[in-house]
N, C-alpha and C. Protein backbone atom coordinates (compact mmCIF):
# COMPACT_ATOMS: atom_id res chain seq x y z
N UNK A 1 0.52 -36.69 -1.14
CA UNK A 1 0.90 -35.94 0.04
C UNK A 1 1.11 -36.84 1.24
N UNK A 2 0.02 -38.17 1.08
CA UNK A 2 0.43 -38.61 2.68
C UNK A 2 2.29 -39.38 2.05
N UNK A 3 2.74 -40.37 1.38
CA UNK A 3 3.81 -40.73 1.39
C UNK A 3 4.93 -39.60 1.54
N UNK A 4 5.06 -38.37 1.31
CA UNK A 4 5.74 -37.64 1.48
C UNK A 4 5.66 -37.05 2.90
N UNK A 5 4.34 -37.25 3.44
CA UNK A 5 4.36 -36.56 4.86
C UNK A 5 4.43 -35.11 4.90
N UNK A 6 4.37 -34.55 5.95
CA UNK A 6 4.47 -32.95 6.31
C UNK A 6 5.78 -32.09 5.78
N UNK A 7 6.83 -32.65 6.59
CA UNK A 7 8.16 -32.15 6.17
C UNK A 7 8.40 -32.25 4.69
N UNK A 8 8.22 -33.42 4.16
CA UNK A 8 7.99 -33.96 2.68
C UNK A 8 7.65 -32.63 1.61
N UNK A 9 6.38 -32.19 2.09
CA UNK A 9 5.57 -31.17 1.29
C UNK A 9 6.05 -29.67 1.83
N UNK A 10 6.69 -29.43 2.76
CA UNK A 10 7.03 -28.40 2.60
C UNK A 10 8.33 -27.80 2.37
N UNK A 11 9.30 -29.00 2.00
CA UNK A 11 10.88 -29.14 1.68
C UNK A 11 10.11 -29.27 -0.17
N UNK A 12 9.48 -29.98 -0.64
CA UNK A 12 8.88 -29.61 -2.18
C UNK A 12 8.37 -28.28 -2.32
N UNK A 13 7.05 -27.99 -1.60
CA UNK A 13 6.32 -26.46 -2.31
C UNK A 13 7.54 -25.53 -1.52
N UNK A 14 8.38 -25.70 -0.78
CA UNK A 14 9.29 -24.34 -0.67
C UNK A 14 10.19 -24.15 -2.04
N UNK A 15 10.82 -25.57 -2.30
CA UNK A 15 11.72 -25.92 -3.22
C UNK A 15 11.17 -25.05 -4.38
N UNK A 16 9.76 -25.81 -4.79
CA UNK A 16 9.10 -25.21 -5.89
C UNK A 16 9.26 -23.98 -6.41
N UNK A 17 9.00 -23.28 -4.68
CA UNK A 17 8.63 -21.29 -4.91
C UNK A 17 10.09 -20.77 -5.23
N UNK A 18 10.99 -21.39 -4.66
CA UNK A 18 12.40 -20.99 -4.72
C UNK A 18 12.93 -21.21 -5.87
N UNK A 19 12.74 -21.81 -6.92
CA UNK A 19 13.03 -21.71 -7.87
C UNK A 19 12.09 -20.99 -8.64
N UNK A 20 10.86 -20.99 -8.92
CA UNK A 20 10.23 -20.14 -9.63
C UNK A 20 10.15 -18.38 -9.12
N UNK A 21 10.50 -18.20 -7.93
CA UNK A 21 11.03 -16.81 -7.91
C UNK A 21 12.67 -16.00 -8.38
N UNK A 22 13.44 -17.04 -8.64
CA UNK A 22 14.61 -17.19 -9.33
C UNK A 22 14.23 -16.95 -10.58
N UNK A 23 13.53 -16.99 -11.37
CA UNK A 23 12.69 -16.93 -12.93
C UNK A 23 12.65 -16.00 -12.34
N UNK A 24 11.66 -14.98 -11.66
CA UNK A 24 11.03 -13.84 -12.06
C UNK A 24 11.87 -12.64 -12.39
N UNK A 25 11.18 -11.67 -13.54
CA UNK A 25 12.24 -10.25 -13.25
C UNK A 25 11.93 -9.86 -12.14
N UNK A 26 12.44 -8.68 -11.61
CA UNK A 26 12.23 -7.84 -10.36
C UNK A 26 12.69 -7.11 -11.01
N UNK A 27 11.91 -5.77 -10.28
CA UNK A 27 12.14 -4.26 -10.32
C UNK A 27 12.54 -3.80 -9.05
N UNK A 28 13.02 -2.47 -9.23
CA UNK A 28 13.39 -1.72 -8.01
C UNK A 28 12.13 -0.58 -8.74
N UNK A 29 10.99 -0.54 -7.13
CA UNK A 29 10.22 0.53 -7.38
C UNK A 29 10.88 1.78 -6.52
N UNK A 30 10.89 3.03 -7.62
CA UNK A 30 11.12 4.41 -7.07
C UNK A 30 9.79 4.95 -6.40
N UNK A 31 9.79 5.50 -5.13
CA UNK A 31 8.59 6.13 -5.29
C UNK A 31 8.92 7.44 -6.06
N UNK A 32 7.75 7.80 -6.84
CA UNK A 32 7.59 9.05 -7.43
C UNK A 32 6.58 10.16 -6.81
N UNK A 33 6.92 11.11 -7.14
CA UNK A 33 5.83 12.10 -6.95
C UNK A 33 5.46 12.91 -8.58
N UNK A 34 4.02 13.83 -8.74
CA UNK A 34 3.63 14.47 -9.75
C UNK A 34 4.04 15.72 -9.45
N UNK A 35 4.20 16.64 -10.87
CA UNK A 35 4.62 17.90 -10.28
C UNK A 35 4.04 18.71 -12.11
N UNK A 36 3.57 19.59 -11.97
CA UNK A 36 3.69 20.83 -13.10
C UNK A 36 4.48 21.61 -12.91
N UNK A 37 4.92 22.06 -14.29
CA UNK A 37 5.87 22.90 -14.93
C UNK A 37 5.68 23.52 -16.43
N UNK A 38 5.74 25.25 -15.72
CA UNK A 38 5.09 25.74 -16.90
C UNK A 38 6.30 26.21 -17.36
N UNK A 39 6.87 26.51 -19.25
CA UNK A 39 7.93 27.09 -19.75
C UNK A 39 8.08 27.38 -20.75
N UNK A 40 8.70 28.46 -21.33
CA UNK A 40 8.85 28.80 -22.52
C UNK A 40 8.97 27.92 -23.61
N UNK A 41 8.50 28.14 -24.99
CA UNK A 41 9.17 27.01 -25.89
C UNK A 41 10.35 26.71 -25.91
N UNK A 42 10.86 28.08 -26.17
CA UNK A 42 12.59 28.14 -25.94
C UNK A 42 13.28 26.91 -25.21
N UNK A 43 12.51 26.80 -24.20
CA UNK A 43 13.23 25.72 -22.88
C UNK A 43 12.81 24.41 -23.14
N UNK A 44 11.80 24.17 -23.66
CA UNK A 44 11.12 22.78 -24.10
C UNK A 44 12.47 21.46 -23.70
N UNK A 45 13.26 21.80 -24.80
CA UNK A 45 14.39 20.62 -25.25
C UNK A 45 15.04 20.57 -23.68
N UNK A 46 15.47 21.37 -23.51
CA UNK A 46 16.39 21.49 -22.13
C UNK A 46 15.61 21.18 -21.04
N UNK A 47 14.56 21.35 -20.83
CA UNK A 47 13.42 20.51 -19.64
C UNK A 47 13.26 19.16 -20.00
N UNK A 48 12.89 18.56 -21.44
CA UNK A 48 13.37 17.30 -21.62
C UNK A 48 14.38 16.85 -21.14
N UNK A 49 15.45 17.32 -21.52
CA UNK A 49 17.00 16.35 -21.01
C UNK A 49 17.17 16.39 -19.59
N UNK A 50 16.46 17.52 -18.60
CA UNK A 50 16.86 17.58 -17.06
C UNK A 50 16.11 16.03 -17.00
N UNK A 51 14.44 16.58 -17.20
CA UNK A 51 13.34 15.24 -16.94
C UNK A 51 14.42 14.03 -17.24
N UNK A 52 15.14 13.47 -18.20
CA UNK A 52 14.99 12.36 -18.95
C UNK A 52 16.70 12.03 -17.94
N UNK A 53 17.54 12.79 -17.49
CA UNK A 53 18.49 12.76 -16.59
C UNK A 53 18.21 12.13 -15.19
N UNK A 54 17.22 12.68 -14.80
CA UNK A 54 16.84 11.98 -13.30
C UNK A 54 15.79 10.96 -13.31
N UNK A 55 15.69 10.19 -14.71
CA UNK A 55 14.63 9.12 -15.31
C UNK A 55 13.21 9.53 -14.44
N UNK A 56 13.02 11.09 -15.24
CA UNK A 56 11.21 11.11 -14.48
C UNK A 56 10.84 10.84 -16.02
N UNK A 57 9.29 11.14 -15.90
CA UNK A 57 8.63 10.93 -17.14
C UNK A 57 7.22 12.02 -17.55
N UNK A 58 7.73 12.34 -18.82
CA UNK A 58 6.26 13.57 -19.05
C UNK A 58 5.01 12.94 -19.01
N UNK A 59 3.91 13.49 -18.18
CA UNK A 59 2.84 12.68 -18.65
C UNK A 59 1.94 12.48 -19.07
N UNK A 60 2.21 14.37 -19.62
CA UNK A 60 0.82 15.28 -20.23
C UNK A 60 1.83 16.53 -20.97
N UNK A 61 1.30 17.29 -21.37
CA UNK A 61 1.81 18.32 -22.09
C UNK A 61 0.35 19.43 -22.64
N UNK A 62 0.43 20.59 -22.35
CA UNK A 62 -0.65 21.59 -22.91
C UNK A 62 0.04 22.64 -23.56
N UNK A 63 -0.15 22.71 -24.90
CA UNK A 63 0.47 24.04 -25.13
C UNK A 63 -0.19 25.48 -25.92
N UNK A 64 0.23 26.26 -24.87
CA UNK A 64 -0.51 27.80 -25.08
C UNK A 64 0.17 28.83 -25.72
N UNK A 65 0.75 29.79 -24.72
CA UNK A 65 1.22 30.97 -25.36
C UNK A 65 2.49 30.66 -24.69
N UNK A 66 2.06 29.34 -23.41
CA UNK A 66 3.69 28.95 -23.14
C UNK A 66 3.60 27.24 -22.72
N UNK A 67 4.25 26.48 -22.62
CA UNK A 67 4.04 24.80 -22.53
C UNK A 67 3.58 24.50 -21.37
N UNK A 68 3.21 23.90 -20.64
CA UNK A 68 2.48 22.94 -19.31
C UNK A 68 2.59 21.83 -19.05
N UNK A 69 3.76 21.18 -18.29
CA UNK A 69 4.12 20.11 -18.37
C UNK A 69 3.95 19.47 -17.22
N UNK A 70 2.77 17.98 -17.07
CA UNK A 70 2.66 17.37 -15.93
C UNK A 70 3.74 16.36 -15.48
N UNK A 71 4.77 16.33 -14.72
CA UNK A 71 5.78 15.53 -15.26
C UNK A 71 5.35 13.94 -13.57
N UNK A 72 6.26 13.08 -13.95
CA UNK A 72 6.53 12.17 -13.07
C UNK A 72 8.06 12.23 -12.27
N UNK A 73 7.95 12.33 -11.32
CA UNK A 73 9.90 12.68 -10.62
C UNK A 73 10.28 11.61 -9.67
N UNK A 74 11.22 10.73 -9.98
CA UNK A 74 11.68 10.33 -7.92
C UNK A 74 11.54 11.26 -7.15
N UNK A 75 10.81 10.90 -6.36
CA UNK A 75 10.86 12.17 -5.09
C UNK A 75 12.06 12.11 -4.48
N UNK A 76 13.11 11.26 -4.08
CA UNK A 76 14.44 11.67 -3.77
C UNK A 76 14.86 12.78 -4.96
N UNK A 77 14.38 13.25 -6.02
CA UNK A 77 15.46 13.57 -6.85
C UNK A 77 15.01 14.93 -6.93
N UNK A 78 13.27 15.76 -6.92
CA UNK A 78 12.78 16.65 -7.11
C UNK A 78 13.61 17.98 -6.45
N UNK A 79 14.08 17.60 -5.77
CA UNK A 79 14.63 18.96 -5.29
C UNK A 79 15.58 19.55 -6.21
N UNK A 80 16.78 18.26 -6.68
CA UNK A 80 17.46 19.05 -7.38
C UNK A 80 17.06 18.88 -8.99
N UNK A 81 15.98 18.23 -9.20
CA UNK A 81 15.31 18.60 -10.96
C UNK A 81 15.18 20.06 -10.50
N UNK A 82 14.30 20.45 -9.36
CA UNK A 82 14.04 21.75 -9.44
C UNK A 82 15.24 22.79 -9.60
N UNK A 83 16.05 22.87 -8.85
CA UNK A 83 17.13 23.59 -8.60
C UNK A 83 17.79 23.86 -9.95
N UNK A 84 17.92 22.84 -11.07
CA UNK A 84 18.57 23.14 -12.49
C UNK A 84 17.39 23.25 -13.31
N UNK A 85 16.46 23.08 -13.57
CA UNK A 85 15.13 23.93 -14.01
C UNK A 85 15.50 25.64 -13.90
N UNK A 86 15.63 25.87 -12.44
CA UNK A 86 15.37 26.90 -12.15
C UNK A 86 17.16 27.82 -12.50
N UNK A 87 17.92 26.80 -12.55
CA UNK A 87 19.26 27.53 -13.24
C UNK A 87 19.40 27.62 -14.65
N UNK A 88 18.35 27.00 -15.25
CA UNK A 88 18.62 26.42 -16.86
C UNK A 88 17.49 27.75 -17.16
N UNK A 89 16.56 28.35 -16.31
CA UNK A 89 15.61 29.08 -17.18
C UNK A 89 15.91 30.09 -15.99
N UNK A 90 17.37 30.50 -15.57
CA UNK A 90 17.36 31.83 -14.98
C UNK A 90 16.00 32.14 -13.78
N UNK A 91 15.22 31.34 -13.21
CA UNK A 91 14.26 31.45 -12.32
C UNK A 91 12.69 31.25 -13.03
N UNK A 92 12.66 31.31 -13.96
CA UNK A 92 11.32 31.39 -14.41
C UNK A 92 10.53 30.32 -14.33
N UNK A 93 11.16 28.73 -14.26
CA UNK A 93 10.83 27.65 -14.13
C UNK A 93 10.79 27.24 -12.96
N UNK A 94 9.54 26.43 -12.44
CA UNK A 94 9.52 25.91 -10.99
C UNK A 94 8.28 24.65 -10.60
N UNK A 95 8.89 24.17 -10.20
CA UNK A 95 7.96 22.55 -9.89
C UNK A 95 6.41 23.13 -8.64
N UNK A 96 5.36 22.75 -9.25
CA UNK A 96 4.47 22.64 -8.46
C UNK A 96 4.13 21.56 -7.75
N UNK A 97 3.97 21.12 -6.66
CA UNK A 97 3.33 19.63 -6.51
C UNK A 97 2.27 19.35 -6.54
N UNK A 98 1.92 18.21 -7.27
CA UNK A 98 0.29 18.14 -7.27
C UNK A 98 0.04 16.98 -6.00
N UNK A 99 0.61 16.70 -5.37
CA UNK A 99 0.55 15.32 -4.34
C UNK A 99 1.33 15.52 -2.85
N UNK A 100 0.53 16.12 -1.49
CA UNK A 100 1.21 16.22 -0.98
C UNK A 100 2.40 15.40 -0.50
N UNK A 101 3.23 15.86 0.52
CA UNK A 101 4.26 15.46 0.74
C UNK A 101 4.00 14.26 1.78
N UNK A 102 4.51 12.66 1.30
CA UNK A 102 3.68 11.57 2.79
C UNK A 102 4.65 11.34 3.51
């Protein structure tokens, strides 16, 4: 460090980071929000493909006398998952939030 001096070491460890952040993957984080959704069997498949359209993710499932689905959503996107939920099952389907709104 001393033959290189100040400027020395920080024209190297910048160099360094700058290339090893060039290696890294990166993601783009969505924020998400949680939401339940209760629905007929009938609808099962077709609540899959809305979910799997706006890349949310199931993250639980209960099933009774009708399904219970805890799902994961972009919160930019929940409004309109809801809106074709609720056109795909004629009204019967509808997003709860489990996480208020920040």
């Amino acid at each position: 460090g001393i033959k290189l001096g100040t400027g020395g070491l920080v024209r190297a460890y910048g160099n360094g980071v700058q290339q090893a952040l060039k290696l890294l993957p990166t993601k783009t984080k969505v924020p998400q929000r949680r939401f339940l959704v209760e629905c007929e069997y009938s609808l099962v498949s077709l609540l899959e493909q809305v979910i799997a359209e706006y890349q949310g993710k199931i993250l639980s499932s209960e099933y009774t006398d009708k399904v219970t689905f805890e799902l994961s959503l972009p919160a930019v996107e929940s409004e309109k998952v809801e809106s074709k939920l609720r056109d795909i099952s004629r009204g019967s389907m509808q997003l709860i939030c489990l996480e208020p709104n920040e």
